[in-house]
C-alpha atoms as a PDB file:
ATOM      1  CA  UNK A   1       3.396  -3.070 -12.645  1.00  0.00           C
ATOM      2  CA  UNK A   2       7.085  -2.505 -11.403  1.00  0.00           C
ATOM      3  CA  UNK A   3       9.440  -5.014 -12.658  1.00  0.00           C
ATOM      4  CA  UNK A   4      12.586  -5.994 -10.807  1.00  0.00           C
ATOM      5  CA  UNK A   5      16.009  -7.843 -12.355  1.00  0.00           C
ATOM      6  CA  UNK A   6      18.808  -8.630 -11.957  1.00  0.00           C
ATOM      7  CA  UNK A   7      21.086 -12.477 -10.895  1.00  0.00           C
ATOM      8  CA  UNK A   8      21.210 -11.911  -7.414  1.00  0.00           C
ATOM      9  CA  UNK A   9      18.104 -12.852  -6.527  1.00  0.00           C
ATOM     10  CA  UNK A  10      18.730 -11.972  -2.701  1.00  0.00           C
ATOM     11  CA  UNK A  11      19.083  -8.491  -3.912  1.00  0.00           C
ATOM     12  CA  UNK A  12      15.772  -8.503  -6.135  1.00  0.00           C
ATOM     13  CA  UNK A  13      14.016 -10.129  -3.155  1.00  0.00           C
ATOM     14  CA  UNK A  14      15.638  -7.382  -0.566  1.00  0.00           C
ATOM     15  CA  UNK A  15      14.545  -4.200  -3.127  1.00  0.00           C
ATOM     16  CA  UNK A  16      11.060  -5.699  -4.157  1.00  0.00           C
ATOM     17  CA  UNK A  17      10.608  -5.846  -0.174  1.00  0.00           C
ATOM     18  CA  UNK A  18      11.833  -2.418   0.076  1.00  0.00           C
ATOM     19  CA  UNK A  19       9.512  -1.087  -2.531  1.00  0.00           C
ATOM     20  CA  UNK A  20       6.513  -2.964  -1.200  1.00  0.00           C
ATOM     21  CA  UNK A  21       6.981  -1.118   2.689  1.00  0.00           C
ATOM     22  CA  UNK A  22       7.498   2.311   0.536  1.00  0.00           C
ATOM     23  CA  UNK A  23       4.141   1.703  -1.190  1.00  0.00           C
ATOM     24  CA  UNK A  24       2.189   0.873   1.691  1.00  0.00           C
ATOM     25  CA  UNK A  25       3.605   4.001   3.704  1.00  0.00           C
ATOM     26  CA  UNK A  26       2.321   5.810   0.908  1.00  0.00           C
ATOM     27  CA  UNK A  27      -1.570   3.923   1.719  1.00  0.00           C
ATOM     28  CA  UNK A  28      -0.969   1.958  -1.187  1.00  0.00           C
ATOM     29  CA  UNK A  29      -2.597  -1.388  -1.930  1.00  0.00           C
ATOM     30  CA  UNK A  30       0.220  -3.524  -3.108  1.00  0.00           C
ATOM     31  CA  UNK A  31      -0.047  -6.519  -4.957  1.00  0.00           C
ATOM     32  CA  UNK A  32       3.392  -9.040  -4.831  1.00  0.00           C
ATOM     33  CA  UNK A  33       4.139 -11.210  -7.759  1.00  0.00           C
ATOM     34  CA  UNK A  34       7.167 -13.169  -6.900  1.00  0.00           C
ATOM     35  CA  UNK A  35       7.813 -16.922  -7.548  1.00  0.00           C
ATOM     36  CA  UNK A  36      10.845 -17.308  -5.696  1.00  0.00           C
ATOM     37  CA  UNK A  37      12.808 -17.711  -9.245  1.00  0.00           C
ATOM     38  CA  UNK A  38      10.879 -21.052 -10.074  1.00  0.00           C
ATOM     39  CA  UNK A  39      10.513 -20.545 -13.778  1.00  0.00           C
ATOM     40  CA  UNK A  40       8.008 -23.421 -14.130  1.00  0.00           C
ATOM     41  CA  UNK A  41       5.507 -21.718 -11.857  1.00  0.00           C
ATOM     42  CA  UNK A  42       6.154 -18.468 -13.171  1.00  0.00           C
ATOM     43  CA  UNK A  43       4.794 -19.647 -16.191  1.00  0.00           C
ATOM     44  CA  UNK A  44       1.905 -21.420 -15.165  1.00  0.00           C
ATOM     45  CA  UNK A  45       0.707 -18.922 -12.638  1.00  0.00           C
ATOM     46  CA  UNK A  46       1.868 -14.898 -14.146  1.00  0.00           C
ATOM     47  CA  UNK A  47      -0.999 -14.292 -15.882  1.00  0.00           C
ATOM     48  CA  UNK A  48      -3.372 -15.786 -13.007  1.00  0.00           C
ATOM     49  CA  UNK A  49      -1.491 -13.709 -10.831  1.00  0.00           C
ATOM     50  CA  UNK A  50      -2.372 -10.333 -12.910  1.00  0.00           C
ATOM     51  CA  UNK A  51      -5.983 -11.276 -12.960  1.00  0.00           C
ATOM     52  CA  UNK A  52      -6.375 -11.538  -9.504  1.00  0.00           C
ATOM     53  CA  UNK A  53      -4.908  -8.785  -8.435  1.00  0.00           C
ATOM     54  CA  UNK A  54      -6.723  -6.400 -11.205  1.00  0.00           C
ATOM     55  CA  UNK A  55      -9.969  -8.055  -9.611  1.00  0.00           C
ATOM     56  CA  UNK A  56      -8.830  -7.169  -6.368  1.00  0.00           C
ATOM     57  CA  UNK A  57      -7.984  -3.711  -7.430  1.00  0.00           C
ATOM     58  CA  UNK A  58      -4.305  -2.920  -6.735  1.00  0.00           C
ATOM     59  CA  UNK A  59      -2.871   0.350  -6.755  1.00  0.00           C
ATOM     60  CA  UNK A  60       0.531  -1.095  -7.527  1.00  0.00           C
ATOM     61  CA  UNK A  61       1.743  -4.474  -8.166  1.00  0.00           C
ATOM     62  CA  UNK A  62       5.793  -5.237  -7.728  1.00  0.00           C
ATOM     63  CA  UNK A  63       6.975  -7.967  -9.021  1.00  0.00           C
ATOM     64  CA  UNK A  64      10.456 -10.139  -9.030  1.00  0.00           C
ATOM     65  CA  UNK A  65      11.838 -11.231 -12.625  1.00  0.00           C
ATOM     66  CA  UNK A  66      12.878 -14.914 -13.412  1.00  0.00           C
ATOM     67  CA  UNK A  67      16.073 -16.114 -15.440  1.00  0.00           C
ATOM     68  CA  UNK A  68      15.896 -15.078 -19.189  1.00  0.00           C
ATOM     69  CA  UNK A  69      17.224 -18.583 -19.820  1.00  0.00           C
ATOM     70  CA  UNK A  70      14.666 -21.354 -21.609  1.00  0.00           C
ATOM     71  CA  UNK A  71      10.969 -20.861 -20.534  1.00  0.00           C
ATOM     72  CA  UNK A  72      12.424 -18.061 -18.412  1.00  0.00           C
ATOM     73  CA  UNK A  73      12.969 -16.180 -21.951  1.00  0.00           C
ATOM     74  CA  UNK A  74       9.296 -16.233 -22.531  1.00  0.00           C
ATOM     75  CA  UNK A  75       8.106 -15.501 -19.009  1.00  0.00           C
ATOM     76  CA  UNK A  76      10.111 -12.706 -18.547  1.00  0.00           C
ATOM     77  CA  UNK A  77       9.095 -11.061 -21.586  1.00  0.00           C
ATOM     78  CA  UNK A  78       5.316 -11.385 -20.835  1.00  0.00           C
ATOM     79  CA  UNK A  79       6.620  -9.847 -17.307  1.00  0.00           C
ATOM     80  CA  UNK A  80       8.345  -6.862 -19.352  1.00  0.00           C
ATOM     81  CA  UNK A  81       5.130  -6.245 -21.898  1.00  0.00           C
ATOM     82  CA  UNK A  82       3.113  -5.845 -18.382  1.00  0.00           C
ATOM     83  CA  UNK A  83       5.848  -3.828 -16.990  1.00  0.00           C
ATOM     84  CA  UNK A  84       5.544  -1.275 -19.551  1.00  0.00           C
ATOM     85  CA  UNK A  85       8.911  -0.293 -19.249  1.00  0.00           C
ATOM     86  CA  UNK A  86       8.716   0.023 -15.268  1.00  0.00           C
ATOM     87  CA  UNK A  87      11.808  -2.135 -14.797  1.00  0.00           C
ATOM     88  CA  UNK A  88      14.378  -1.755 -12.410  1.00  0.00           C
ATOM     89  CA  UNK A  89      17.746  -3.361 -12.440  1.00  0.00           C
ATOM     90  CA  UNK A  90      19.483  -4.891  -9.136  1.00  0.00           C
END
């Protein structure tokens, strides 16, 4: 899993998209994880998310961080531990 940051989450939105076309260019199968910065479903849904798309056997999966503030502090460091250090900053 690829792991994008950062506050602007126009910008995360605009590189995860970017990465996503790259992959797929490449024949990739891409799998998206982004909850549109809602922290509550982030945390109900991640690890649903990672099942499903290890069932549907993903080359890749990109995802879009959450704010590291509350909840968002425990989400996003499940997200990191899945990242496995694949995180980029925007």
């Amino acid at each position: 899993m690829v792991l994008y940051t950062g506050e602007d989450q126009s910008a995360v939105k605009a590189a995860l998209q970017k990465a996503v076309a790259e992959a797929e260019s490449q024949g990739k199968k891409v799998g998206v994880i982004d909850f549109d910065g809602d922290i509550e479903i982030a945390a109900k849904m991640f690890f649903k998310e990672l099942r499903r798309y290890d069932s549907e056997k993903v080359d890749i999966i990109i995802a879009a961080g959450v704010s590291e503030e509350g909840l968002g502090y425990a989400v996003m460091n499940r997200m990191k531990n899945a990242a496995a250090g694949n995180i980029i900053s925007v």
